[in-house]
N, C-alpha and C. Protein backbone atom coordinates (compact mmCIF):
# COMPACT_ATOMS: atom_id res chain seq x y z
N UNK A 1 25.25 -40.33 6.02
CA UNK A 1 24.93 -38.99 6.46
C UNK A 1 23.55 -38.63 5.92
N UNK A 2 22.88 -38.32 6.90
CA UNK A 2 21.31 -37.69 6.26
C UNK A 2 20.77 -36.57 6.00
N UNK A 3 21.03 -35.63 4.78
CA UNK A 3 20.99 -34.37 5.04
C UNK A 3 19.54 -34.21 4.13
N UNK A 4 18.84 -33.27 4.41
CA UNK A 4 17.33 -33.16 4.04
C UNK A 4 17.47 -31.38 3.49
N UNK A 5 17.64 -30.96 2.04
CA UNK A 5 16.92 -30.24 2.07
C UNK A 5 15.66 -29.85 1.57
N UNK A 6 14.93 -28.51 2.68
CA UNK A 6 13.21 -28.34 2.08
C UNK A 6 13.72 -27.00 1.46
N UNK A 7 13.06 -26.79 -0.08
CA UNK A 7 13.05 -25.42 -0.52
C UNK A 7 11.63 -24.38 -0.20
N UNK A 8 11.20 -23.81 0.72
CA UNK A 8 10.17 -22.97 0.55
C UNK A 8 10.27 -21.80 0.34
N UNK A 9 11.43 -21.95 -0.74
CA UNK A 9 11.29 -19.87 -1.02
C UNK A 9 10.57 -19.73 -2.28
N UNK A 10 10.56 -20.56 -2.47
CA UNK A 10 9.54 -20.57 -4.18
C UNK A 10 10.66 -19.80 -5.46
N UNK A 11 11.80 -19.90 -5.23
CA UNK A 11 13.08 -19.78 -5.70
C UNK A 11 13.48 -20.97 -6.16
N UNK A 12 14.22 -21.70 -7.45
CA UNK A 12 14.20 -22.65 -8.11
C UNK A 12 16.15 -22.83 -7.78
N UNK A 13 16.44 -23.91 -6.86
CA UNK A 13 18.02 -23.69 -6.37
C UNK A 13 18.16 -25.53 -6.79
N UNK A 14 20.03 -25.70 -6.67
CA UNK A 14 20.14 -26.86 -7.10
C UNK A 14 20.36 -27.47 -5.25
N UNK A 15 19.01 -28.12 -5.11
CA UNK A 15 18.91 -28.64 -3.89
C UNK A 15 19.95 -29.92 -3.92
N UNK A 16 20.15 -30.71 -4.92
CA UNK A 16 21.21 -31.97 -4.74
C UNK A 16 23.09 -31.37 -4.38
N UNK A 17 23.27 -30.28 -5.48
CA UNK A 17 24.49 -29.87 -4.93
C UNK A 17 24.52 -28.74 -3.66
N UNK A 18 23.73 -28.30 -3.43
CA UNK A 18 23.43 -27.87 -1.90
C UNK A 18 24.09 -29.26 -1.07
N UNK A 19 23.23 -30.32 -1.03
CA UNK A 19 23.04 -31.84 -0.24
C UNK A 19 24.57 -32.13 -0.04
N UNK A 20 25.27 -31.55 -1.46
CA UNK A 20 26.88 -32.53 -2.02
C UNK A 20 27.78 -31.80 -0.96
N UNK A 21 27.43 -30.07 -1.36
CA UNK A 21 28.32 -28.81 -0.62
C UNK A 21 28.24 -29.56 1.10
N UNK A 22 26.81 -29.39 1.44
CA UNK A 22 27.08 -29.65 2.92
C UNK A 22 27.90 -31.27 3.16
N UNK A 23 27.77 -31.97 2.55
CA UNK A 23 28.26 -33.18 2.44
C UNK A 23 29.91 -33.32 2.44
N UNK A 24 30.09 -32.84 1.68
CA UNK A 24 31.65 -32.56 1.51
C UNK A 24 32.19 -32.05 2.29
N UNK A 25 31.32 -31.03 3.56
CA UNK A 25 32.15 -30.31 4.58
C UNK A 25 32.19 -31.06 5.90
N UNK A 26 30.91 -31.91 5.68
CA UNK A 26 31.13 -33.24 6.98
C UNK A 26 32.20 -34.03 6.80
N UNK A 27 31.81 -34.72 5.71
CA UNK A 27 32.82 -36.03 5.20
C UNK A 27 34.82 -35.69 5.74
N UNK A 28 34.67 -34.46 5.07
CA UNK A 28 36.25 -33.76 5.12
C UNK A 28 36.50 -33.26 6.68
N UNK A 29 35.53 -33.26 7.73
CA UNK A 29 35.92 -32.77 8.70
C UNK A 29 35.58 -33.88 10.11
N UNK A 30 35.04 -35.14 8.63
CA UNK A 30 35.22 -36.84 9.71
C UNK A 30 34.43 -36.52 10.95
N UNK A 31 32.99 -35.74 10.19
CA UNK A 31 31.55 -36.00 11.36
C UNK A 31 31.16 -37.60 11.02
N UNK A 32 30.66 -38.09 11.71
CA UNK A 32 30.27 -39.42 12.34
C UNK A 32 29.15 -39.41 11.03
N UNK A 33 29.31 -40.19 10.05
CA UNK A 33 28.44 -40.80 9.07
C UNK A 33 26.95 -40.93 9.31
N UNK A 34 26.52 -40.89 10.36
CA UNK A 34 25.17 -41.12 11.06
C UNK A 34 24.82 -39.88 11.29
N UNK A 35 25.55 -38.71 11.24
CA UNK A 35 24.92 -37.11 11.82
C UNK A 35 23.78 -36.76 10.74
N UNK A 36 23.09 -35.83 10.93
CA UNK A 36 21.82 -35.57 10.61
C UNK A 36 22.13 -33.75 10.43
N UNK A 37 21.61 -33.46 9.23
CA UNK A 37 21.42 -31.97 8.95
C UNK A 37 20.21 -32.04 8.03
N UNK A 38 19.45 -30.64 8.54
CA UNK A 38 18.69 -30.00 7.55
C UNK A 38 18.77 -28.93 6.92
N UNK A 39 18.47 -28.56 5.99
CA UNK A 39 18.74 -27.34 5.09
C UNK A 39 17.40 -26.60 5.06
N UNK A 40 17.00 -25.53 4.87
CA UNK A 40 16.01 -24.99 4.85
C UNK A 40 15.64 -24.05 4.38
N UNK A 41 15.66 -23.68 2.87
CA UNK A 41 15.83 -22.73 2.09
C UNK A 41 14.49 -22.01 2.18
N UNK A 42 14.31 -20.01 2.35
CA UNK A 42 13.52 -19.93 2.62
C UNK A 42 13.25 -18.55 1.72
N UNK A 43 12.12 -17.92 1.90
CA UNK A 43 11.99 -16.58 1.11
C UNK A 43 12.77 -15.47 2.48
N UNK A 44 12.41 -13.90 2.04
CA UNK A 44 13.23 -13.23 2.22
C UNK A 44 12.43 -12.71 3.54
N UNK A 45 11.36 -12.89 3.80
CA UNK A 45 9.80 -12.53 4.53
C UNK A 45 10.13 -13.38 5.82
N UNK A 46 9.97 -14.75 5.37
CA UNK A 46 10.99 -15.77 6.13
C UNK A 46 11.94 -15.50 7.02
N UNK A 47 13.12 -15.35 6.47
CA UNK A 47 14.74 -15.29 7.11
C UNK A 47 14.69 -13.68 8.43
N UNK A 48 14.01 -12.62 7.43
CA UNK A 48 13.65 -11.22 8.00
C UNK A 48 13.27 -11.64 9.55
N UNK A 49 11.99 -12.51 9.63
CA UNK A 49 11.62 -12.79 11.05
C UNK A 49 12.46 -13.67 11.54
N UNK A 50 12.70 -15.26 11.11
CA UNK A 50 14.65 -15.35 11.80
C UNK A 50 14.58 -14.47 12.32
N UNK A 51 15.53 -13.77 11.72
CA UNK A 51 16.90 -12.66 11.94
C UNK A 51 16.53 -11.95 13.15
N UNK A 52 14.90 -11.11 12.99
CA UNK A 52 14.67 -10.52 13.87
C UNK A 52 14.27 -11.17 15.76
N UNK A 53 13.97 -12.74 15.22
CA UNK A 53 13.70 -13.16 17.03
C UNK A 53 14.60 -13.71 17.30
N UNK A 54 15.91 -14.36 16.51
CA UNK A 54 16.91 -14.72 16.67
C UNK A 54 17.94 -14.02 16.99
N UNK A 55 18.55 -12.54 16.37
CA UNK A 55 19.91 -12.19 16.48
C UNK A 55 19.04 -11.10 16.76
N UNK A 56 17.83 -10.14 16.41
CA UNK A 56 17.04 -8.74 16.80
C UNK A 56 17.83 -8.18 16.24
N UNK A 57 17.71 -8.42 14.78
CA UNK A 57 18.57 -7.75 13.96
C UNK A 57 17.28 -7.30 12.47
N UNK A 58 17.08 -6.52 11.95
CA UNK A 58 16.24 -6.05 10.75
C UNK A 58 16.58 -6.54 9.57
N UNK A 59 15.40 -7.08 8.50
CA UNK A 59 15.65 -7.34 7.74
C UNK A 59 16.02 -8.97 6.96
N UNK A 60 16.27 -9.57 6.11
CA UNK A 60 16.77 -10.47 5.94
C UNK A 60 18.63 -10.79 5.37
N UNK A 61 18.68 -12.08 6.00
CA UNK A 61 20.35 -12.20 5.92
C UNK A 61 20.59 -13.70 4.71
N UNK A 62 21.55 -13.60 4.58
CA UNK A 62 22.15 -14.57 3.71
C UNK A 62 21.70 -16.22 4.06
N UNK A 63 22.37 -16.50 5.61
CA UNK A 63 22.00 -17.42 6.17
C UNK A 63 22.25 -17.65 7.51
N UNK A 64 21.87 -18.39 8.47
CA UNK A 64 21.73 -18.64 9.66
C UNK A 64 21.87 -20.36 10.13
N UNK A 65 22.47 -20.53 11.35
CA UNK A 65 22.47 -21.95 12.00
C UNK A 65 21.81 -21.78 13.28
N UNK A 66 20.87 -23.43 13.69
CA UNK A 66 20.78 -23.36 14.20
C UNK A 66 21.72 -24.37 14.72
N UNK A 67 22.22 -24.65 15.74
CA UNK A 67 22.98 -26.15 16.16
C UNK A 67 22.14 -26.64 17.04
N UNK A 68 22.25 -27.95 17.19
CA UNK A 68 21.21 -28.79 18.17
C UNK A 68 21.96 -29.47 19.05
N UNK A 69 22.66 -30.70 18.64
CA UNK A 69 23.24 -31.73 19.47
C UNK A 69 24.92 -30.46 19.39
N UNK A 70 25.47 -31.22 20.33
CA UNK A 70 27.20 -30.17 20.23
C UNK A 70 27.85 -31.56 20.05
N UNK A 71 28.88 -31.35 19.51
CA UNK A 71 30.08 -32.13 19.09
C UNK A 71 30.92 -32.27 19.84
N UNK A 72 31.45 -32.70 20.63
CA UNK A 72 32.49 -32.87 22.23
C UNK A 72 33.49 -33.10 21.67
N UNK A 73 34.21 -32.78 21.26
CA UNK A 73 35.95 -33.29 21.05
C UNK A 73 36.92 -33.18 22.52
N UNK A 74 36.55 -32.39 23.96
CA UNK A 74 37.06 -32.40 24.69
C UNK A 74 38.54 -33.93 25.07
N UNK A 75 39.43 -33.34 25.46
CA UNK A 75 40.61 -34.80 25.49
C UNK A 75 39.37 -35.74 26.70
N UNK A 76 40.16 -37.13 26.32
CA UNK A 76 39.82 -37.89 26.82
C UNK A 76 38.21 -38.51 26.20
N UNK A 77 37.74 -38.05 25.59
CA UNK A 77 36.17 -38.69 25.16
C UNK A 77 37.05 -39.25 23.22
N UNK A 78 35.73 -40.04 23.13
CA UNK A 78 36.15 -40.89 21.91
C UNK A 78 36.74 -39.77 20.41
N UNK A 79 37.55 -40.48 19.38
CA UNK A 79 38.01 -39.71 18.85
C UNK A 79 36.84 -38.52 17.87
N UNK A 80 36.58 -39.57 17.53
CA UNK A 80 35.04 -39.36 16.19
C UNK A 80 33.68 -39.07 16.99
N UNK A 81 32.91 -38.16 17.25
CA UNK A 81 32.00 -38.02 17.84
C UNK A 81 30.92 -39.00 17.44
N UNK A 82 30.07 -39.41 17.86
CA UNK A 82 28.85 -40.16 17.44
C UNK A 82 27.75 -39.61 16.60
N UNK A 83 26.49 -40.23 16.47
CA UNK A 83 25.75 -39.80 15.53
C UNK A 83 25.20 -38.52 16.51
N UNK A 84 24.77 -37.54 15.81
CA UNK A 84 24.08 -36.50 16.24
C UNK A 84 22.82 -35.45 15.06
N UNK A 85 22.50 -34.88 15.76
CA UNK A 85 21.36 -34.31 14.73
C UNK A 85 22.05 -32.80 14.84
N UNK A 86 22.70 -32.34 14.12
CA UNK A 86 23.25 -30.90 14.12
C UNK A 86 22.97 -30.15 14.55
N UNK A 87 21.84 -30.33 13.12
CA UNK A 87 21.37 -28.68 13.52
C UNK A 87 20.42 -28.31 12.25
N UNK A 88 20.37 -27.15 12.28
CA UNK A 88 20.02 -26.41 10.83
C UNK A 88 20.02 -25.69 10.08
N UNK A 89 20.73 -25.15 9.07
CA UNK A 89 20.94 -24.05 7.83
C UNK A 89 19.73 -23.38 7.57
N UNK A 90 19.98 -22.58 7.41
CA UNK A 90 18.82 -21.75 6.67
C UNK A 90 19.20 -20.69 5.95
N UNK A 91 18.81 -21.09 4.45
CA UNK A 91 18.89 -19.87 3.05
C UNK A 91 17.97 -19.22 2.80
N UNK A 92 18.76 -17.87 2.57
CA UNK A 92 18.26 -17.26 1.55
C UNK A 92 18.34 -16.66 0.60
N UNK A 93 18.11 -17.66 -1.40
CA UNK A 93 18.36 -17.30 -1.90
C UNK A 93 18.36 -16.00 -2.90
N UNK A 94 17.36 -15.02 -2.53
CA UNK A 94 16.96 -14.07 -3.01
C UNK A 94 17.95 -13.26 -2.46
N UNK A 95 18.37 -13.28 -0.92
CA UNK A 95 19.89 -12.30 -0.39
C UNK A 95 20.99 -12.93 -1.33
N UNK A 96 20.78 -14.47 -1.61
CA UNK A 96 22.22 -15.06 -1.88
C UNK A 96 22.87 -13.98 -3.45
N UNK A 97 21.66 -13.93 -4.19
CA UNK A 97 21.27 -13.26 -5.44
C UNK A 97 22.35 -12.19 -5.16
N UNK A 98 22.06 -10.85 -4.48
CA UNK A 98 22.35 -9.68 -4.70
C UNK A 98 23.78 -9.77 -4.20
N UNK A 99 24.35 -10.55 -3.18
CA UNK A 99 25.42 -11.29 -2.96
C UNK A 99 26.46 -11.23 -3.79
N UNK A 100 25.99 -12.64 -4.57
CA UNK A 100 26.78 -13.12 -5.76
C UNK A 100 26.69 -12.21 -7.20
N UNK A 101 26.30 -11.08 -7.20
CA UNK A 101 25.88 -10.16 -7.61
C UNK A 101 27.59 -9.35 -7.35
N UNK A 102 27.47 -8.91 -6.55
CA UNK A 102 28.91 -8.07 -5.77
C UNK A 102 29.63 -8.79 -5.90
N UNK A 103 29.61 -10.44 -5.97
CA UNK A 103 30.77 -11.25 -5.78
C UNK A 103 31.63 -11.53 -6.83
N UNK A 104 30.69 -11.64 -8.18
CA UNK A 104 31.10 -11.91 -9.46
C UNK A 104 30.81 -13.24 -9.80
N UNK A 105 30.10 -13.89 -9.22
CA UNK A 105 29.74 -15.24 -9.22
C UNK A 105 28.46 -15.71 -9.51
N UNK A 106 27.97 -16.79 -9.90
CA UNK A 106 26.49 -17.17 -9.77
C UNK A 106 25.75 -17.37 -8.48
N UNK A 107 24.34 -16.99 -8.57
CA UNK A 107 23.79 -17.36 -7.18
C UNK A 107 23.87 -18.85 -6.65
N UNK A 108 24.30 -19.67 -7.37
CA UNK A 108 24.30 -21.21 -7.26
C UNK A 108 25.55 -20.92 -6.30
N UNK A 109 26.60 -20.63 -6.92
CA UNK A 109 27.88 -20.52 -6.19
C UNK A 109 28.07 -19.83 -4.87
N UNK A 110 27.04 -19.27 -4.73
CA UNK A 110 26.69 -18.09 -3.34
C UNK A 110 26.16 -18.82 -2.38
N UNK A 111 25.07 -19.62 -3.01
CA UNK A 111 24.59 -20.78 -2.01
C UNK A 111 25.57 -21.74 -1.58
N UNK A 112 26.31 -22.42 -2.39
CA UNK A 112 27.23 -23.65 -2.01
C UNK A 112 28.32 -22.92 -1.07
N UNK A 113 28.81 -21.56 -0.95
CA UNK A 113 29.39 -20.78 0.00
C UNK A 113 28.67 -20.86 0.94
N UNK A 114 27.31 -20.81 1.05
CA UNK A 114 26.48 -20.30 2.28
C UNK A 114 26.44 -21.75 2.79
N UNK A 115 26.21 -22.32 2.10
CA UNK A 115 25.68 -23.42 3.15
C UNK A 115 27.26 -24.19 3.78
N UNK A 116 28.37 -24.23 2.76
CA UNK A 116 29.69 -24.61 3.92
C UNK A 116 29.61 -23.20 4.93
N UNK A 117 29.49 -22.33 4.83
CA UNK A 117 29.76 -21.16 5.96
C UNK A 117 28.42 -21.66 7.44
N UNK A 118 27.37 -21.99 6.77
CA UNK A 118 26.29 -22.49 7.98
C UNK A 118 27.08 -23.75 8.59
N UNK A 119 27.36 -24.79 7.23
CA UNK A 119 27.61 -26.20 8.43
C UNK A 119 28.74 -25.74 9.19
N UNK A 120 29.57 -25.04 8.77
CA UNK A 120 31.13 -25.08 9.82
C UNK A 120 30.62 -24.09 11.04
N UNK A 121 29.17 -23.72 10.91
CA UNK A 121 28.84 -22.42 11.96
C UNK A 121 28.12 -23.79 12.90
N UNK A 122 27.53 -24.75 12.22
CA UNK A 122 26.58 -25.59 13.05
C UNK A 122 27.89 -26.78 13.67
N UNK A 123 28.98 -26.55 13.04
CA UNK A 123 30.09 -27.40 13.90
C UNK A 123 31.47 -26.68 14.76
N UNK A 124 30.80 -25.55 15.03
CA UNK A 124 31.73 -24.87 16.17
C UNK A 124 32.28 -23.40 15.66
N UNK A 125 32.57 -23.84 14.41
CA UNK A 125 33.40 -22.66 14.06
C UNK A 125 32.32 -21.06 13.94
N UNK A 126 33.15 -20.08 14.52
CA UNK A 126 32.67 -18.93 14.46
C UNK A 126 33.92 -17.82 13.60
N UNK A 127 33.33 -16.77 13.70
CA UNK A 127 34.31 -15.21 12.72
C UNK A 127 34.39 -14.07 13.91
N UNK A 128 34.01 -14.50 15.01
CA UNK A 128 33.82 -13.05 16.03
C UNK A 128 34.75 -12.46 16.52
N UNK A 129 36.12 -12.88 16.69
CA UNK A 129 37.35 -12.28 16.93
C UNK A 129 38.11 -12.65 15.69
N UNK A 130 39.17 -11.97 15.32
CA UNK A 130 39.72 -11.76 14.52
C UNK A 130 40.89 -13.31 14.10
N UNK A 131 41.24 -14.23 15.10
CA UNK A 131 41.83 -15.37 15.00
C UNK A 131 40.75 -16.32 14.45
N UNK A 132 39.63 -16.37 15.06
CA UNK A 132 38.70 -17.20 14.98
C UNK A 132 38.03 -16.96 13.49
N UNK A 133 38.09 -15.85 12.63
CA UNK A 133 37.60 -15.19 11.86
C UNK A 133 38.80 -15.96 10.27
N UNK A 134 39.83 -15.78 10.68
CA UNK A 134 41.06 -16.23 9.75
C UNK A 134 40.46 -17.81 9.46
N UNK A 135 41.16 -18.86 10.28
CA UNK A 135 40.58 -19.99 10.76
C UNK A 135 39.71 -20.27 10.27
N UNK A 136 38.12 -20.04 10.66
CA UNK A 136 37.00 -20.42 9.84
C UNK A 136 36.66 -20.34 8.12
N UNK A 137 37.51 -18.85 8.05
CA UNK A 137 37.56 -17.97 6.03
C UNK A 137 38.53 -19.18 5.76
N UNK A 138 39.73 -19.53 6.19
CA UNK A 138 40.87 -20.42 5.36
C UNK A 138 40.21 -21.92 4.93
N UNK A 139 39.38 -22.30 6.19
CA UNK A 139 38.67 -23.47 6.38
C UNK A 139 37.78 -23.74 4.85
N UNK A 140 36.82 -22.63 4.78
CA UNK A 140 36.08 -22.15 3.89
C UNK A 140 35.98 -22.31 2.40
N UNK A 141 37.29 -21.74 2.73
CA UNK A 141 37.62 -21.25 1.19
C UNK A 141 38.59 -22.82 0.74
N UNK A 142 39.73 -23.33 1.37
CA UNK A 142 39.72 -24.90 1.23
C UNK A 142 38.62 -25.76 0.59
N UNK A 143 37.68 -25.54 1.95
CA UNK A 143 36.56 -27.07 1.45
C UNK A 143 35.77 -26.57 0.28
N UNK A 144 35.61 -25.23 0.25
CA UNK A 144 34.46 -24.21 -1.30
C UNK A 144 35.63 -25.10 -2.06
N UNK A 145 36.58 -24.43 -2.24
CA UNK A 145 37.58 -25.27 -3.47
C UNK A 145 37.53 -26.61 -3.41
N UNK A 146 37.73 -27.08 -3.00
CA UNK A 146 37.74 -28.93 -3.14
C UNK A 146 36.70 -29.31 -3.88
N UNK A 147 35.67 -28.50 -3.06
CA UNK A 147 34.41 -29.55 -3.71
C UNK A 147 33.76 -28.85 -4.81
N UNK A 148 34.40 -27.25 -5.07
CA UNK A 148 33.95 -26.51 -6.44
C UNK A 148 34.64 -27.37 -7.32
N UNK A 149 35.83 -27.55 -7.54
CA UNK A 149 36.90 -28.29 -8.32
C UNK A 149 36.62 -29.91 -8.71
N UNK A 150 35.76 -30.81 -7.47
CA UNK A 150 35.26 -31.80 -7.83
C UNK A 150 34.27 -31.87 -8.28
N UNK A 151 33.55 -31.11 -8.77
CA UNK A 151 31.82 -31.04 -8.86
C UNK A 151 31.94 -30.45 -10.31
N UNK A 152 32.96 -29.80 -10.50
CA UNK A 152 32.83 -28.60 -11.89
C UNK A 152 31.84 -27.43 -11.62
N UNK A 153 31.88 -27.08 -10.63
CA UNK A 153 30.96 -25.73 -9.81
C UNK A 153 31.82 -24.82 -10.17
N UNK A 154 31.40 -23.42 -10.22
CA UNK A 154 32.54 -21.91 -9.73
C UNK A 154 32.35 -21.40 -10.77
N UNK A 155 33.22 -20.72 -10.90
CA UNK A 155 34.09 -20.04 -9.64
C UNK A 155 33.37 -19.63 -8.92
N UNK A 156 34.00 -19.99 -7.53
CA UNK A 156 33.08 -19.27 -6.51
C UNK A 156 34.42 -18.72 -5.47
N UNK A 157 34.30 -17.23 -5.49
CA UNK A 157 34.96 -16.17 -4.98
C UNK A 157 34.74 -16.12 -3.31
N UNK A 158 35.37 -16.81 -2.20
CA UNK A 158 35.11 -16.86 -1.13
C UNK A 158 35.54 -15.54 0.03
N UNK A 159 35.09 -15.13 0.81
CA UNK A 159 35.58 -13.92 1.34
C UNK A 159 36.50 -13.98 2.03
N UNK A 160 36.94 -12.87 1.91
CA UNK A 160 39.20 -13.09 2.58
C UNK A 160 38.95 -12.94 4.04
N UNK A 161 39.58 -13.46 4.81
CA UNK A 161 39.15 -13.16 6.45
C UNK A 161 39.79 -11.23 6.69
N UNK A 162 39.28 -10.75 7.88
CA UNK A 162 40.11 -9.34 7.65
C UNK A 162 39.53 -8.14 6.90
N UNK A 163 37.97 -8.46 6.02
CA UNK A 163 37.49 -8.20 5.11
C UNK A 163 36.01 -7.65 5.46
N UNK A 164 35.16 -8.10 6.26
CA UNK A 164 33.71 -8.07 6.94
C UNK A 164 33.14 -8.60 5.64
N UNK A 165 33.75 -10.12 5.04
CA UNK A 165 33.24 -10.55 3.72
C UNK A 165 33.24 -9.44 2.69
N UNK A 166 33.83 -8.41 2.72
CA UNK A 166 33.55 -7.51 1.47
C UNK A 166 34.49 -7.43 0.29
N UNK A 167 35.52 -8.13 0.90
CA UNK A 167 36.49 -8.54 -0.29
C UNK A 167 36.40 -9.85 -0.09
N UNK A 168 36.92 -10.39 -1.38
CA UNK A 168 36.70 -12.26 -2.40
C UNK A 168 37.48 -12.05 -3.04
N UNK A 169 38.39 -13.37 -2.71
CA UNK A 169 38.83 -14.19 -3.47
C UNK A 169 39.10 -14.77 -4.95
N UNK A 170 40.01 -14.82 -5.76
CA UNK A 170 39.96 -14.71 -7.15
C UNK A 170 39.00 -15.66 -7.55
N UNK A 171 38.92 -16.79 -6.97
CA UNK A 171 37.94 -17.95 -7.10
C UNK A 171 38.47 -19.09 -7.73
């Protein structure tokens, strides 16, 4: 799996367990070993314009996907999708800050949330109806644990579905 991240927020983040977080959410959800992600950690100036030509929304956000190639699981095509180039994450840790701030957690731990919440956004999963919203948070908060628990990361307090992220998880 080739995951690349660039830091240009001039913010000092642990880019290898970033690499592990997104790693752990492929591996566990048996993307094709050959898929391709980038990470793209950015300042707050940055994400603001994102946000604004992307969603025309003000300001800067936590994080964003882009997806590139789509993942076909449709019946009848092969089980395991092939190699593909995802997509791309994009942080920001200066939002992640004030975040994990409310959360009770470290900003490290805010990021390794953000970036499983981007890859499962760059592999289908969405929060926009309220089923789809459960589903993706349970997903979440699973793979955050697995790989907080294997890494010696955390606590990291994941948001309860049902919540608009404003309530978390004991951690």
């Amino acid at each position: 799996m080739s995951i690349e991240v660039n830091n240009e927020s001039g913010v000092a983040v642990d880019e290898l367990a970033i690499a592990s977080a997104a790693r752990n959410v492929l591996e566990s959800l048996g993307v094709n070993p050959l898929a391709e992600l980038s990470i793209l950690v950015v300042d707050p100036e940055a994400m603001a314009t994102l946000h604004k030509q992307w969603m025309d929304l003000d300001g800067p956000t936590d994080v964003m996907a882009f997806p590139m190639d789509t993942l076909d699981d449709k019946p009848g095509l092969e089980a395991e999708p092939g190699p593909a180039l995802l997509g791309d994450v994009i942080l920001c840790p200066e939002v992640a800050a004030s975040q994990a701030k409310s959360a009770g957690h470290s900003t490290d731990s805010e990021l390794f949330l953000l970036t499983t919440h981007g890859v499962l956004h760059l592999l289908g999963y969405d929060h926009g109806e309220p089923e789809e919203e459960r589903e993706m948070f349970e997903l979440q908060a699973t793979l955050v644990g697995q790989w907080a628990k294997a890494n010696g990361k955390g606590p990291i307090r994941t948001p309860l579905p049902g919540t608009a992220a404003e309530e978390r998880s004991g951690g």
